[in-house]
C-alpha atoms as a PDB file:
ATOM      1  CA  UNK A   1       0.000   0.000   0.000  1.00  0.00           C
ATOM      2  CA  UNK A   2       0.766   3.383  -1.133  1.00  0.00           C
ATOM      3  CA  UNK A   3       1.718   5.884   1.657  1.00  0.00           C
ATOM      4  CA  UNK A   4      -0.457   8.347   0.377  1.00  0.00           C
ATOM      5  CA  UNK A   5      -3.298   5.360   0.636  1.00  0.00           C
ATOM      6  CA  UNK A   6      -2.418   4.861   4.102  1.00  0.00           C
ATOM      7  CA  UNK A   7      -2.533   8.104   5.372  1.00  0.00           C
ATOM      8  CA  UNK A   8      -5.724   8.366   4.243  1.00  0.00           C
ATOM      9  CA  UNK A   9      -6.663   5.017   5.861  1.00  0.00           C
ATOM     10  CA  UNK A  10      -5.193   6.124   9.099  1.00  0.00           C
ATOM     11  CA  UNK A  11      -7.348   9.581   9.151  1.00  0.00           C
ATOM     12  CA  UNK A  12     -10.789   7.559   7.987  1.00  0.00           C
ATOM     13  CA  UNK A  13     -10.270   4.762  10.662  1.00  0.00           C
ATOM     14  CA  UNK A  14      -9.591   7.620  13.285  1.00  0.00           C
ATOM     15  CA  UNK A  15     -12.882   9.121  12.117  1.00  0.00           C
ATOM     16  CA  UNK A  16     -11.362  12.739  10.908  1.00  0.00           C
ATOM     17  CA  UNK A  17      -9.885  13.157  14.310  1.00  0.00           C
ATOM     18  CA  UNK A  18      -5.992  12.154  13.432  1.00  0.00           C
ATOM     19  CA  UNK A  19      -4.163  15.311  12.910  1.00  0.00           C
ATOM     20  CA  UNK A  20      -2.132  15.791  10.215  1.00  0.00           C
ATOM     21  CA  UNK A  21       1.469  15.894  12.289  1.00  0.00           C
ATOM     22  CA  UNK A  22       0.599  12.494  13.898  1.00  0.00           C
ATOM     23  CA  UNK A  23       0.234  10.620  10.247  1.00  0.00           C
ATOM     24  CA  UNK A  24       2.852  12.669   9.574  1.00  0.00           C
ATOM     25  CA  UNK A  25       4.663  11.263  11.750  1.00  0.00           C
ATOM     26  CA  UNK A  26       3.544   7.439  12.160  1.00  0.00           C
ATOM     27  CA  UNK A  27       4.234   6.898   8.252  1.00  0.00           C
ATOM     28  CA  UNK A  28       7.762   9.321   8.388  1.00  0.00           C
ATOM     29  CA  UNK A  29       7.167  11.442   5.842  1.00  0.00           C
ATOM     30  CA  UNK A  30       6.957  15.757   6.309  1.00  0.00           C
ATOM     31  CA  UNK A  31       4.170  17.605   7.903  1.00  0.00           C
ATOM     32  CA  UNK A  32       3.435  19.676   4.308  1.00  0.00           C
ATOM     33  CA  UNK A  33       3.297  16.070   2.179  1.00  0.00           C
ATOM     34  CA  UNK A  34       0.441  15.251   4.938  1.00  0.00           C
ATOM     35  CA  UNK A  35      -1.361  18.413   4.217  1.00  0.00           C
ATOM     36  CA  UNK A  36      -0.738  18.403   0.737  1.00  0.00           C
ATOM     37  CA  UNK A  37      -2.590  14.569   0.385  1.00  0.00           C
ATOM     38  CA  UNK A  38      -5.366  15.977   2.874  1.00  0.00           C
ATOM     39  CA  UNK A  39      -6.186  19.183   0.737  1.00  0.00           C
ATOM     40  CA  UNK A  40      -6.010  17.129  -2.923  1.00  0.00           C
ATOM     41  CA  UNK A  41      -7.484  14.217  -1.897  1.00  0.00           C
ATOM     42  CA  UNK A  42     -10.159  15.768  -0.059  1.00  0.00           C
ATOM     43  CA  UNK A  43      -9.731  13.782   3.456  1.00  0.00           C
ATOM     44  CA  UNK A  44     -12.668  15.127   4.624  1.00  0.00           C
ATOM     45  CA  UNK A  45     -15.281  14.676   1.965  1.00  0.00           C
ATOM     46  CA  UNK A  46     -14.372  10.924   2.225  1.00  0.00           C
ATOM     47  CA  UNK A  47     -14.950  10.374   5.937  1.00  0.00           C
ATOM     48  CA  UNK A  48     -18.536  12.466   5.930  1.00  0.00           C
ATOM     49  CA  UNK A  49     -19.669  10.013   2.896  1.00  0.00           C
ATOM     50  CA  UNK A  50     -18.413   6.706   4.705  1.00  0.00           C
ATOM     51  CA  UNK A  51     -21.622   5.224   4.770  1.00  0.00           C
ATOM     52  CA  UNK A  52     -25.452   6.267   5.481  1.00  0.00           C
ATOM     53  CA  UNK A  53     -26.739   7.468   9.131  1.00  0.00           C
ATOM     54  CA  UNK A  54     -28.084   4.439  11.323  1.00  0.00           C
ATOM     55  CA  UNK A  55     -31.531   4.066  10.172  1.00  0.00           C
ATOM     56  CA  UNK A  56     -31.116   4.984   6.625  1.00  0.00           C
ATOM     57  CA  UNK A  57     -33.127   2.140   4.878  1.00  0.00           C
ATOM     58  CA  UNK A  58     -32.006   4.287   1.445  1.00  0.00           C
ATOM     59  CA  UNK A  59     -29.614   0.724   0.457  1.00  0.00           C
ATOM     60  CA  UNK A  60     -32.148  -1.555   1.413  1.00  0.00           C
ATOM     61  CA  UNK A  61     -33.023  -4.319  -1.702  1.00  0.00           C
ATOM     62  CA  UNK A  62     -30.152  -2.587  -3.970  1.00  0.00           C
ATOM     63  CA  UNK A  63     -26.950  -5.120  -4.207  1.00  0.00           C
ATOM     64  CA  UNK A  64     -24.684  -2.504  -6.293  1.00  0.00           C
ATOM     65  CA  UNK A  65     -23.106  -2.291  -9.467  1.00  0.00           C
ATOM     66  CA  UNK A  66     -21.180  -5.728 -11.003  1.00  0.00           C
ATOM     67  CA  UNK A  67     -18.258  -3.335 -10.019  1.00  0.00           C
ATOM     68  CA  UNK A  68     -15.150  -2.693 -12.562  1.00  0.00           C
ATOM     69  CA  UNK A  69     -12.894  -5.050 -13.923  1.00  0.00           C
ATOM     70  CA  UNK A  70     -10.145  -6.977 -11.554  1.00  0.00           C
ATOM     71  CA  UNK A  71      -6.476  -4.517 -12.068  1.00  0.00           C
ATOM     72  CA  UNK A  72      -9.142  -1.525 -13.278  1.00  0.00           C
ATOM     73  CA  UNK A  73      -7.268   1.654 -11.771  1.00  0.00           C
ATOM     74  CA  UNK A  74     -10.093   4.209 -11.960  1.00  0.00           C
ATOM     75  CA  UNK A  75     -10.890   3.991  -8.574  1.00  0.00           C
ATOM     76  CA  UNK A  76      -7.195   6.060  -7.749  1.00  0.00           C
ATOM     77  CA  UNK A  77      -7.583   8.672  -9.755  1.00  0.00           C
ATOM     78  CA  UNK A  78      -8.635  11.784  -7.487  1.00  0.00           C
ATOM     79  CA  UNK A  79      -8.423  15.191  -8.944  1.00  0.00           C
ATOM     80  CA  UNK A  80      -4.781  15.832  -9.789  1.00  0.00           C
ATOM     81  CA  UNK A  81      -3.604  12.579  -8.443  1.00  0.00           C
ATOM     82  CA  UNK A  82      -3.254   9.553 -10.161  1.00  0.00           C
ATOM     83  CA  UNK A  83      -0.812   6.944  -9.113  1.00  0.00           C
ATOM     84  CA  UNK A  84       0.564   5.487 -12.062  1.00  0.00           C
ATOM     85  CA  UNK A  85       2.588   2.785 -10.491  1.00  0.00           C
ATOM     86  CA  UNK A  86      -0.796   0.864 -10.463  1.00  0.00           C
ATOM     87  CA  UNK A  87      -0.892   1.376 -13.804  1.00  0.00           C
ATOM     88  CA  UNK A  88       2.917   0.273 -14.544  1.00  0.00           C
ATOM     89  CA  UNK A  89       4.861  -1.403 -11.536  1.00  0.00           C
ATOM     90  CA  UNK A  90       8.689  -1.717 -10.787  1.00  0.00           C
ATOM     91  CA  UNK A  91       8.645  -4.998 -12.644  1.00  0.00           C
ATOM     92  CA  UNK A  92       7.338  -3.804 -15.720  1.00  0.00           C
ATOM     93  CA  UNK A  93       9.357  -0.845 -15.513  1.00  0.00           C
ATOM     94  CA  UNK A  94      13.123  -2.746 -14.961  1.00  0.00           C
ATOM     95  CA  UNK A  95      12.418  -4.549 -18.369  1.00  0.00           C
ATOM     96  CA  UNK A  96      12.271  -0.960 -19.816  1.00  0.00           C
ATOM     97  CA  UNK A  97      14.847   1.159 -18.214  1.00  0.00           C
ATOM     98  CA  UNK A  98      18.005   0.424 -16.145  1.00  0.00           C
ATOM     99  CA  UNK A  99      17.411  -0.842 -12.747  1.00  0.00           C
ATOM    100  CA  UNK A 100      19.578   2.170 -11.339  1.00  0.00           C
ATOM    101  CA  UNK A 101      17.142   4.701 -12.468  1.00  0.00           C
ATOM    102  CA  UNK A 102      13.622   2.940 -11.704  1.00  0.00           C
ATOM    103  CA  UNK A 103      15.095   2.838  -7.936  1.00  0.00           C
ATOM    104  CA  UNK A 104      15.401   6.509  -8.242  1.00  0.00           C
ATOM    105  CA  UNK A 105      11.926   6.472  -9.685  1.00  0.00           C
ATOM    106  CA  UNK A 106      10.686   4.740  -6.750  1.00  0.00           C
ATOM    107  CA  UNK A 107      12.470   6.499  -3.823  1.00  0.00           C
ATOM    108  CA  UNK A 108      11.117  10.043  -5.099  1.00  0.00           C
ATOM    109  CA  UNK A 109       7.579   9.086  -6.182  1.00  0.00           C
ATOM    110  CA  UNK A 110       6.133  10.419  -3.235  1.00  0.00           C
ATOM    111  CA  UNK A 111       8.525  13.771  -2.869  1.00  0.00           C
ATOM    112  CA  UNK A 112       6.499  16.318  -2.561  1.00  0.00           C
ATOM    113  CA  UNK A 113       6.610  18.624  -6.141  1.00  0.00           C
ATOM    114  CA  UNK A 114       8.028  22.178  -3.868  1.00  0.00           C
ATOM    115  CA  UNK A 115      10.495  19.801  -1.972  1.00  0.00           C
ATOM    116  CA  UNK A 116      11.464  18.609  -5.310  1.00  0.00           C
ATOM    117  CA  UNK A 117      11.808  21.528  -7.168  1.00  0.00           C
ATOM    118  CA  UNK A 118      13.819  22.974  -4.417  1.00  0.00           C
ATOM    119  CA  UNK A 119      16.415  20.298  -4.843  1.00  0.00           C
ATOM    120  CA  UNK A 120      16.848  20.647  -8.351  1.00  0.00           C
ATOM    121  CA  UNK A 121      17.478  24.460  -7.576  1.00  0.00           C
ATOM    122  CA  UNK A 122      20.091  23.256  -4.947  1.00  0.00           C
ATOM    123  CA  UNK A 123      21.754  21.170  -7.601  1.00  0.00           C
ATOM    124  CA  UNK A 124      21.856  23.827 -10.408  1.00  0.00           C
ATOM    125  CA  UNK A 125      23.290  26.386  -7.540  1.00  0.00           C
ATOM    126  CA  UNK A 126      26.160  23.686  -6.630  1.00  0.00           C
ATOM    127  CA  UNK A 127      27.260  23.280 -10.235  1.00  0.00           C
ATOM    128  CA  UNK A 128      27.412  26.824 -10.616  1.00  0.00           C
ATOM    129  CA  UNK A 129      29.478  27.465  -7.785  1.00  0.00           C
ATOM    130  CA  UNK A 130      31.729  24.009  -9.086  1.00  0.00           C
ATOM    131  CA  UNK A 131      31.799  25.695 -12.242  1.00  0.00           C
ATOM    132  CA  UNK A 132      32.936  29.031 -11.028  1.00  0.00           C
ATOM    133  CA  UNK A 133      35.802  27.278  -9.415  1.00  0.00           C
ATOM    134  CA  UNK A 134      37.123  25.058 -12.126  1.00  0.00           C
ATOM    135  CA  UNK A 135      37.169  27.624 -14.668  1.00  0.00           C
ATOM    136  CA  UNK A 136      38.741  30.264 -12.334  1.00  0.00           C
ATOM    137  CA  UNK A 137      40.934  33.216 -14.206  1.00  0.00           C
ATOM    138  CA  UNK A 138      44.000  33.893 -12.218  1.00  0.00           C
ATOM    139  CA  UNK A 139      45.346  36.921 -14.367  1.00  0.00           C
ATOM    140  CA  UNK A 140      45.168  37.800 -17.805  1.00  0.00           C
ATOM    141  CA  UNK A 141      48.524  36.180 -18.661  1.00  0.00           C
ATOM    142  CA  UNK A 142      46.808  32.909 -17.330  1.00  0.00           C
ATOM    143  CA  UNK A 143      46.172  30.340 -19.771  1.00  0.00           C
ATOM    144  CA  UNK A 144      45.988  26.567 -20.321  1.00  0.00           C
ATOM    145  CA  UNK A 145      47.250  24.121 -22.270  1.00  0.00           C
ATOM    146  CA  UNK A 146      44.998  21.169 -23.281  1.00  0.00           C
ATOM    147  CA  UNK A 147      45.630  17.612 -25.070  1.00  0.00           C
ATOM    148  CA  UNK A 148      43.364  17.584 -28.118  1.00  0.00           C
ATOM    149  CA  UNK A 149      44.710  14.662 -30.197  1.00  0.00           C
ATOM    150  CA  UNK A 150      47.352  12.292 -29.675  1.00  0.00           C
ATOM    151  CA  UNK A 151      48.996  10.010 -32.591  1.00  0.00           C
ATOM    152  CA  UNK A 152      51.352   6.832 -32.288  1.00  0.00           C
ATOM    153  CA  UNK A 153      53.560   5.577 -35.127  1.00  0.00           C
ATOM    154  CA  UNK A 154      56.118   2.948 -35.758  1.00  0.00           C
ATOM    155  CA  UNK A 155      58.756   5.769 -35.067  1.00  0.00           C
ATOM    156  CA  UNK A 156      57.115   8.634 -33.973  1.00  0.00           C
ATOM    157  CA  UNK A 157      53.988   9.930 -32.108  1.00  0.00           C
ATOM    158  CA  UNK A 158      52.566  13.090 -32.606  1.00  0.00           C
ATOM    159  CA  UNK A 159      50.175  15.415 -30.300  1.00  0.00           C
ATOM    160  CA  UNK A 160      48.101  18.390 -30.898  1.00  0.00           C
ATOM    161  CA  UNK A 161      47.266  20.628 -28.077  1.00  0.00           C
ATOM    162  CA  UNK A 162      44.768  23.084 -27.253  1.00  0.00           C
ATOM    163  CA  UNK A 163      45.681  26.786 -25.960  1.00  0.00           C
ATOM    164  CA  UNK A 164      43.313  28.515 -24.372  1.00  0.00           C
ATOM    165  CA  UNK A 165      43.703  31.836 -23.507  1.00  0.00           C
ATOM    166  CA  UNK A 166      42.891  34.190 -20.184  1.00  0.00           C
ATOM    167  CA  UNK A 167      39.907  35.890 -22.083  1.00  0.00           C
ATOM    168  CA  UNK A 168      38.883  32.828 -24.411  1.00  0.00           C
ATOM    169  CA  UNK A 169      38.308  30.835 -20.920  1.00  0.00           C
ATOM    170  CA  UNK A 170      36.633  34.226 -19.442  1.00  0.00           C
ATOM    171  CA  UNK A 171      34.008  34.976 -22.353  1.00  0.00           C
ATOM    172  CA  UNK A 172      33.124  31.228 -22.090  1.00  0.00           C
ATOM    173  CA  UNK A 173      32.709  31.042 -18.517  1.00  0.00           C
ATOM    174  CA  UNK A 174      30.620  34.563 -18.358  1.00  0.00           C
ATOM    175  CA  UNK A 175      28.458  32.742 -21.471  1.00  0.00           C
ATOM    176  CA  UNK A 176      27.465  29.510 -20.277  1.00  0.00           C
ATOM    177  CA  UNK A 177      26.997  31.159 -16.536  1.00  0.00           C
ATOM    178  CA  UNK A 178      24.871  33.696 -17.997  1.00  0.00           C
ATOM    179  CA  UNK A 179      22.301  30.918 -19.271  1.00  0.00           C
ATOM    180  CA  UNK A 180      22.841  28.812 -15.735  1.00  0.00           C
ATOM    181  CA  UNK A 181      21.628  31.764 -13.939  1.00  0.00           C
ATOM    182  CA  UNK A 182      18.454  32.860 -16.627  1.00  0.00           C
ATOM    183  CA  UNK A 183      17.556  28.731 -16.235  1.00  0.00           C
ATOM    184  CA  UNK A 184      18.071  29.736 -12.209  1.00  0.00           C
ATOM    185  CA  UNK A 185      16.150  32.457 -11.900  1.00  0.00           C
ATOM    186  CA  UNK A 186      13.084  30.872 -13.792  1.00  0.00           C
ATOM    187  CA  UNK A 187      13.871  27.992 -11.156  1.00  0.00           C
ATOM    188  CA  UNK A 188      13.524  30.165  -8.577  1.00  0.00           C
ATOM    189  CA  UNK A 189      10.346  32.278  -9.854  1.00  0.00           C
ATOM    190  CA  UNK A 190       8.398  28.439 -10.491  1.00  0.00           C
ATOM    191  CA  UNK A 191       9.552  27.596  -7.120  1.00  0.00           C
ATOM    192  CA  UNK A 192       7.611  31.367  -5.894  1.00  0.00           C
ATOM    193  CA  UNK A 193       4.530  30.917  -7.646  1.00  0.00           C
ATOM    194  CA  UNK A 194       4.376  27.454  -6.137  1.00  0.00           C
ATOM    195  CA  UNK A 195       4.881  28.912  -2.887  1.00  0.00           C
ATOM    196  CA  UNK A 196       2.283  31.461  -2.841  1.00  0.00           C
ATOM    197  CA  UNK A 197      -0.349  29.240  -4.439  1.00  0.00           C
ATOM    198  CA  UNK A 198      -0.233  26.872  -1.584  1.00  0.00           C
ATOM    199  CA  UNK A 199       0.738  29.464   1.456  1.00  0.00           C
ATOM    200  CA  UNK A 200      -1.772  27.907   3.427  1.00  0.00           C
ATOM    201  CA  UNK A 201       0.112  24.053   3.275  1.00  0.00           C
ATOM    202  CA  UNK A 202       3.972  24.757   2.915  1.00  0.00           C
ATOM    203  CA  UNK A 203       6.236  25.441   5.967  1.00  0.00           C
ATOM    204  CA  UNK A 204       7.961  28.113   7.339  1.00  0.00           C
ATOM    205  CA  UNK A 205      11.286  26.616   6.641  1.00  0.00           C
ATOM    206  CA  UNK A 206      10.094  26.261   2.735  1.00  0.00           C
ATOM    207  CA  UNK A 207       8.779  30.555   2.673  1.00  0.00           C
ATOM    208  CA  UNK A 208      12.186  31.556   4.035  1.00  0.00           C
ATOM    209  CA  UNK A 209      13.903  30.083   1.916  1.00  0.00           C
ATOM    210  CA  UNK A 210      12.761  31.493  -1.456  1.00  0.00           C
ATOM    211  CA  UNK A 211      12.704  34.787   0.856  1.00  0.00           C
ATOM    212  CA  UNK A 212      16.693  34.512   1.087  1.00  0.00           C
ATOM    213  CA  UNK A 213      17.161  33.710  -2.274  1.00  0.00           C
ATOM    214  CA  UNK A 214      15.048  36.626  -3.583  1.00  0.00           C
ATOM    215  CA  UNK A 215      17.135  39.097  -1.374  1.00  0.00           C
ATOM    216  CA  UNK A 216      20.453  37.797  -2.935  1.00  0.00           C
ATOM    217  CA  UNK A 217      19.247  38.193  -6.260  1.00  0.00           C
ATOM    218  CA  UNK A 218      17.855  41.887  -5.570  1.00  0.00           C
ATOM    219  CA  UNK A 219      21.611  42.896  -4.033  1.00  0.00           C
ATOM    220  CA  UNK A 220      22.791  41.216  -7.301  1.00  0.00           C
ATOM    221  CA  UNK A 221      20.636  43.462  -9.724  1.00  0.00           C
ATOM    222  CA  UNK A 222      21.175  46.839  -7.483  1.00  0.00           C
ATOM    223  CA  UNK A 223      23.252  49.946  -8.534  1.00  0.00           C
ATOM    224  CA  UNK A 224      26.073  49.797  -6.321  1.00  0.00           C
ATOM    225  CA  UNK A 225      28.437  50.888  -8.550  1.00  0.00           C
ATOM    226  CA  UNK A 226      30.246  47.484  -8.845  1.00  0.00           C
ATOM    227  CA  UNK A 227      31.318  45.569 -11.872  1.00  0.00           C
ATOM    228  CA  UNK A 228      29.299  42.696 -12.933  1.00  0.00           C
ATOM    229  CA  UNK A 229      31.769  40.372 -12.411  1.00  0.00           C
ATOM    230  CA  UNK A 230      32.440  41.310  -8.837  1.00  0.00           C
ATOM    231  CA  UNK A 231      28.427  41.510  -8.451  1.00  0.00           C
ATOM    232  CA  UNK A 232      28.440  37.751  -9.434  1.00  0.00           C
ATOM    233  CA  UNK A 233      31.442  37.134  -6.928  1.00  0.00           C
ATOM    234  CA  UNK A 234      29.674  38.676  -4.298  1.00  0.00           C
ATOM    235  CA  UNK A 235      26.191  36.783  -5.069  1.00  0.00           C
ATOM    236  CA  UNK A 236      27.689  33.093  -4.909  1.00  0.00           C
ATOM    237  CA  UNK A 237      29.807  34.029  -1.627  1.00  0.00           C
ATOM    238  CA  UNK A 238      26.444  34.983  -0.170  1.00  0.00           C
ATOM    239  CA  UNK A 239      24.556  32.167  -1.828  1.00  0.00           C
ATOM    240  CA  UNK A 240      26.938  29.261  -0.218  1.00  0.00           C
ATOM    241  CA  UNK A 241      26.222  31.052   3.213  1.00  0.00           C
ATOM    242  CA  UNK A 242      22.585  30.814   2.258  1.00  0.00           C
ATOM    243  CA  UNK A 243      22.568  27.053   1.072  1.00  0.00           C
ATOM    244  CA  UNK A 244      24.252  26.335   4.180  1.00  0.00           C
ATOM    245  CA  UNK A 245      21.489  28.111   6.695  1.00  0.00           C
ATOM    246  CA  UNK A 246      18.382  26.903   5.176  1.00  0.00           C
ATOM    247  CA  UNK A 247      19.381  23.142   4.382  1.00  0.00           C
END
């Protein structure tokens, strides 16, 4: 059983009375997944329609439908939700694709979508940083020398190398940094709008963090006078801190 099923379960068989933190809690997932599950799936509709009142002789003489078909999956599809591992299970799915990935599959099929997201920001911000350091510019003399091609005769072997030079290395850093941050910021603005549409159901620790990213970014488009460059500097020094206070 799905933990999404069972968390349900657990708040029918308490009767509506189980609070979100305890399911929370008894199945180990976060507070906000709970809520999330209990808003979607409409918790509460489910436990007012369990059944008529005693003395309700409404059922009396009918015997139901013939039901659906044995496997049919209609019966989880809710809204927005729709587990599709009833549709396809892990079985099906190693015959497919490589075991390593369907594991992956599995371990984040119930991550909450903001949690998610906020990862994947995470993971963009650490290969900038990485990227920032690996293609570091010492000083305008700087320059490296790379093994392009390499050829091995009876008598002699050959190899071509690769210069590249302080500003060649600078104009393609500034480039491909200039799309990681555009991808970033649209990151980071999905990531806002996903925020503010569910303010009611995420956490504190999820509204200060796009709060801390959002000031970083303002300092980073301000008029201070400073280049670019050192703006950019500045930002990732700041954003490190920032990664490191809100994880």
């Amino acid at each position: 059983m799905e933990l999404r099923e069972k968390a349900l379960e657990l708040f029918i068989e308490s009767k509506g009375k189980l609070s979100s933190q305890k399911i929370a809690d008894e199945l180990g997932v976060s507070l906000n997944k709970v809520r999330n599950w209990r808003k979607v799936d409409k918790w509460k509709d489910k436990v007012n329609k369990r059944g008529a009142p005693i003395g309700n002789r409404n059922a009396l003489g009918n015997k139901g439908g013939a039901g659906a078909k044995k496997g049919n999956v209609n019966a989880y599809k809710h809204g927005i939700y729709f587990d599709e591992s009833k549709r396809i299970n892990k079985a099906y799915l190693e015959k497919i694709l490589p075991k390593a990935l369907v594991n992956i599959m599995v371990n984040i099929h119930d991550e909450d979508p903001i949690d998610k997201l906020w990862k994947d920001i995470l993971i963009l911000e650490a290969k900038i940083i990485n990227m920032q350091k690996i293609n570091y510019v010492k000083s305008k003399t700087d320059m490296t020398k790379v093994l392009k091609k390499e050829t091995w005769g009876d008598k002699s072997s050959s190899q071509e190398y690769e210069l590249q030079f302080a500003w060649d290395k600078e104009n393609a850093t500034m480039s491909t940094l200039s799309k990681a941050m555009d991808t970033l910021a649209k990151m980071i603005k999905q990531y806002d709008e996903m925020i503010h549409k569910n303010w009611n159901l995420v956490t504190e620790e999820q509204k200060l963090r796009i709060e801390k990213l959002k000031a970083e970014i303002s300092k980073l488009n301000g008029n201070d006078g400073d280049s670019k460059e050192d703006k950019i500097d500045s930002y990732f020094k700041k954003l490190e801190e920032t990664i490191k206070d809100v994880e």
